[in-house]
N, C-alpha and C. Protein backbone atom coordinates (compact mmCIF):
# COMPACT_ATOMS: atom_id res chain seq x y z
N UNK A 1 8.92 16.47 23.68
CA UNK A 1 7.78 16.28 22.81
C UNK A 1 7.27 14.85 22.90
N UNK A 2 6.15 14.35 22.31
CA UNK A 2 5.84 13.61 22.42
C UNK A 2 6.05 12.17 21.00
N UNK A 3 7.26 11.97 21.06
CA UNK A 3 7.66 11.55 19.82
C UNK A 3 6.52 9.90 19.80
N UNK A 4 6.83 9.40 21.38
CA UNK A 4 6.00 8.18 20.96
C UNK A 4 4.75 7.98 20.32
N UNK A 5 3.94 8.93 20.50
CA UNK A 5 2.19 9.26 19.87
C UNK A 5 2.40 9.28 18.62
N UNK A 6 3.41 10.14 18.06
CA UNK A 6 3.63 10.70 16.87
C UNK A 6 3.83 9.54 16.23
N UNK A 7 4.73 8.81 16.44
CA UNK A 7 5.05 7.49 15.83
C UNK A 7 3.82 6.44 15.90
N UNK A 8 2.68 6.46 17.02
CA UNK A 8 2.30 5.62 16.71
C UNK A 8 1.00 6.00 15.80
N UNK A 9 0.56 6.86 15.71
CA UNK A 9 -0.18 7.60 15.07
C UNK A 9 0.20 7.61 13.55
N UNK A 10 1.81 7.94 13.06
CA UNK A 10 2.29 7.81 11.44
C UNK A 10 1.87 6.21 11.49
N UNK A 11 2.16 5.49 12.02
CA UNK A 11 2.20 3.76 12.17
C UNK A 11 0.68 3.54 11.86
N UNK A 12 -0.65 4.14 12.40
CA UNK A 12 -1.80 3.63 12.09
C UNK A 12 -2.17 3.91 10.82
N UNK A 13 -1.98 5.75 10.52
CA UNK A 13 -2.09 6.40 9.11
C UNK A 13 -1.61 5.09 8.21
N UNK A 14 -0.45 5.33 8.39
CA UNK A 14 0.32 4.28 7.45
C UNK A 14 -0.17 2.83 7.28
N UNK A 15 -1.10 2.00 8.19
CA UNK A 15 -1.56 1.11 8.15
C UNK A 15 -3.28 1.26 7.28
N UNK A 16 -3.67 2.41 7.53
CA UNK A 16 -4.95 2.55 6.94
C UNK A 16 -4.43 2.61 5.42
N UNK A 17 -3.50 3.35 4.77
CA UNK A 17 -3.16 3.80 4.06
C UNK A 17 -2.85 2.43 3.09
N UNK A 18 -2.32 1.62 3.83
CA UNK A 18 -1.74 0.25 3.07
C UNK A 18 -3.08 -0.67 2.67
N UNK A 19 -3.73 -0.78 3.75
CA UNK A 19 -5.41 -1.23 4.15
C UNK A 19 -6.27 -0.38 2.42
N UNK A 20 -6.52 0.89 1.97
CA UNK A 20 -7.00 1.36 1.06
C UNK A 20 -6.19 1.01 -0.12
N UNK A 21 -4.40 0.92 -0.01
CA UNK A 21 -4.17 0.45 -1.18
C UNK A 21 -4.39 -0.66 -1.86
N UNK A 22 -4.56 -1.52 -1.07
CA UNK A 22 -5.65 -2.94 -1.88
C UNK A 22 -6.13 -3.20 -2.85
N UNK A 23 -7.62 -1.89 -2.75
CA UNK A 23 -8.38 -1.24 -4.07
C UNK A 23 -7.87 -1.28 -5.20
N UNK A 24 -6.54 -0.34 -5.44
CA UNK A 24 -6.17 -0.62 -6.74
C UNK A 24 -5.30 -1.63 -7.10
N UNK A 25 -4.57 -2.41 -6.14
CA UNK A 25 -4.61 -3.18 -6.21
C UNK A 25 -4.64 -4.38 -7.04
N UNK A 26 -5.71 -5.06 -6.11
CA UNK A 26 -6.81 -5.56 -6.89
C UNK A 26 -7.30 -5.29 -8.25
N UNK A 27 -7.30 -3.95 -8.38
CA UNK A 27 -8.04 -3.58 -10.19
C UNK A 27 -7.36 -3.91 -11.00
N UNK A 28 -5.71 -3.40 -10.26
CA UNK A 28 -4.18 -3.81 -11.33
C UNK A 28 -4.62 -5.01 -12.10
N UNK A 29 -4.59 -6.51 -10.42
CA UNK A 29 -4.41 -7.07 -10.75
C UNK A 29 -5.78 -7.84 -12.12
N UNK A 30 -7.38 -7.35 -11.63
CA UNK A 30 -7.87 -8.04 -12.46
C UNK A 30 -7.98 -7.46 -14.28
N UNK A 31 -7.57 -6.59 -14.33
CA UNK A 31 -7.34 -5.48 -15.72
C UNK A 31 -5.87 -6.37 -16.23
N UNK A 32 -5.01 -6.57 -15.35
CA UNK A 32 -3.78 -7.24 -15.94
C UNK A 32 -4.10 -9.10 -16.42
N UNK A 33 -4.69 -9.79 -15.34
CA UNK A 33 -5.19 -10.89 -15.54
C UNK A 33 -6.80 -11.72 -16.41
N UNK A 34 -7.45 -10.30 -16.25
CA UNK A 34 -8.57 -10.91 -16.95
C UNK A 34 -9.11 -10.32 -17.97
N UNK A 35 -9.07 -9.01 -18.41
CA UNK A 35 -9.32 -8.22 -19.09
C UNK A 35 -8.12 -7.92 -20.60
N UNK A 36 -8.83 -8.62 -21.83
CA UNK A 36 -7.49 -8.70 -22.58
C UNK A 36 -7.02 -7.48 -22.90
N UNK A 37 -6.12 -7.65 -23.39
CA UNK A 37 -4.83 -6.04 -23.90
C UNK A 37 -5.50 -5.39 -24.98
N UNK A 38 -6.17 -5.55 -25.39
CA UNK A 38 -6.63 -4.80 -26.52
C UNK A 38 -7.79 -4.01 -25.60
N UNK A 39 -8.55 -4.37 -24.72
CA UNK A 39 -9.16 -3.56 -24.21
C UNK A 39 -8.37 -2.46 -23.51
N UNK A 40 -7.15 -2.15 -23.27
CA UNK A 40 -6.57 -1.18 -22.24
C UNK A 40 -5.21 -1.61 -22.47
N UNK A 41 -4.61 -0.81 -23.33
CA UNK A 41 -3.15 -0.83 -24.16
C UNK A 41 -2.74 -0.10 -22.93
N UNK A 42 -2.39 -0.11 -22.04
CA UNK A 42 -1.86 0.64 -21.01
C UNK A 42 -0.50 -0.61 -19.92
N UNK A 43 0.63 0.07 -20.06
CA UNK A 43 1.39 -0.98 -19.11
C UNK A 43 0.53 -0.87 -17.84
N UNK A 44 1.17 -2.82 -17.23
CA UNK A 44 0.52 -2.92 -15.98
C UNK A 44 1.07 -2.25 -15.50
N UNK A 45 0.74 -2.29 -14.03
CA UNK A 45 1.69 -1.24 -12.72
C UNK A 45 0.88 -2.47 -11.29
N UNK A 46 0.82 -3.70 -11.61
CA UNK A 46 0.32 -4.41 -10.17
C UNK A 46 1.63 -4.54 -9.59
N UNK A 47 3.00 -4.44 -10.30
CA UNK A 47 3.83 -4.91 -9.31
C UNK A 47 4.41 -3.22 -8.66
N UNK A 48 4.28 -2.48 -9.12
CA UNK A 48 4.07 -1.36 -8.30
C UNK A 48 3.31 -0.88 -7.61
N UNK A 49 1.79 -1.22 -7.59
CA UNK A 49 1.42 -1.26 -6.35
C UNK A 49 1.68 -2.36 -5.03
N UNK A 50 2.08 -3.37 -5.77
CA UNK A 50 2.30 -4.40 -4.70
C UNK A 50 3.68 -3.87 -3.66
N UNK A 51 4.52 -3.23 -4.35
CA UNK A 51 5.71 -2.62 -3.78
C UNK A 51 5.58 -1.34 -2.61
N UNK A 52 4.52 -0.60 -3.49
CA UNK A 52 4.18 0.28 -2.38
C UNK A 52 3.29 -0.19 -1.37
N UNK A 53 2.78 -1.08 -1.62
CA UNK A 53 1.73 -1.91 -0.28
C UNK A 53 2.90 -2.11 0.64
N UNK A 54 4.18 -3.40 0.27
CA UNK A 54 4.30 -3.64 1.30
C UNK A 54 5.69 -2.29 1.79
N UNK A 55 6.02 -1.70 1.07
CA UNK A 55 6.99 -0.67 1.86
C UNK A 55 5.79 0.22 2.80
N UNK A 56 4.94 0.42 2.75
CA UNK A 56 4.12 1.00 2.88
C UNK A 56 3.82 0.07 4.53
N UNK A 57 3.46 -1.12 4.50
CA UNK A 57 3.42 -1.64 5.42
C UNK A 57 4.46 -1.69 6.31
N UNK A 58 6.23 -1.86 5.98
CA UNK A 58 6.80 -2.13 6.67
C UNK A 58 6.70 -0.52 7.02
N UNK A 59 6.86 0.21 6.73
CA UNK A 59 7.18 1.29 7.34
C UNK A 59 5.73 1.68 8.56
N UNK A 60 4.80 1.42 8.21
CA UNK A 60 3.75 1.26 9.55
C UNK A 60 4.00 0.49 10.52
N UNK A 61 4.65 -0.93 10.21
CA UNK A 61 5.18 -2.07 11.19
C UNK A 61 6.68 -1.16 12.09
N UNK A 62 7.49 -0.29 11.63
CA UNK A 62 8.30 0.14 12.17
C UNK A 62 7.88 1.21 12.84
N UNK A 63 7.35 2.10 12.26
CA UNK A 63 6.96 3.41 13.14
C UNK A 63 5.74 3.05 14.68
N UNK A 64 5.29 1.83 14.33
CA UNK A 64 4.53 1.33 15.53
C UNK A 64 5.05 0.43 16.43
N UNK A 65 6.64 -0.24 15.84
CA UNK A 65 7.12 -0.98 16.69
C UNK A 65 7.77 -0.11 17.67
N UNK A 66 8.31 1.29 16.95
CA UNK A 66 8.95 2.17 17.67
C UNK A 66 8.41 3.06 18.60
N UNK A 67 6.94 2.90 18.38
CA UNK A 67 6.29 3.69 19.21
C UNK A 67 5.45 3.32 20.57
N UNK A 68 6.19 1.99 20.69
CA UNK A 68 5.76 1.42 21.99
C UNK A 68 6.25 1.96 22.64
């Protein structure tokens, strides 16, 4: 089969995927930093997206290193 394609192909997905998580991101962070608490009684979650960004990345950085 063609495992190398496959891998490098999960590796780009996975890079677009990290690339769109940004978006929220970003919102986390400006709803957590600029926007006071009384407007949006809601726990943050920026350091959970920041976590899935970069697992998210390393795992694109691996499935593309492997798919050379």
């Amino acid at each position: 089969m063609y495992f190398k394609e496959v891998l490098k192909f999960l590796g780009s997905y996975l890079s677009f995927l990290g690339v769109v998580l940004l978006v929220p991101f970003f919102t986390s962070i400006y709803f957590q930093f600029y926007v006071p608490v009384w407007r949006h009684p809601q726990p943050h979650s920026t350091l959970a997206f920041f976590l899935t960004i970069v697992i998210t990345f390393a795992l694109a950085f691996f499935f593309k290193f492997k798919g050379k």
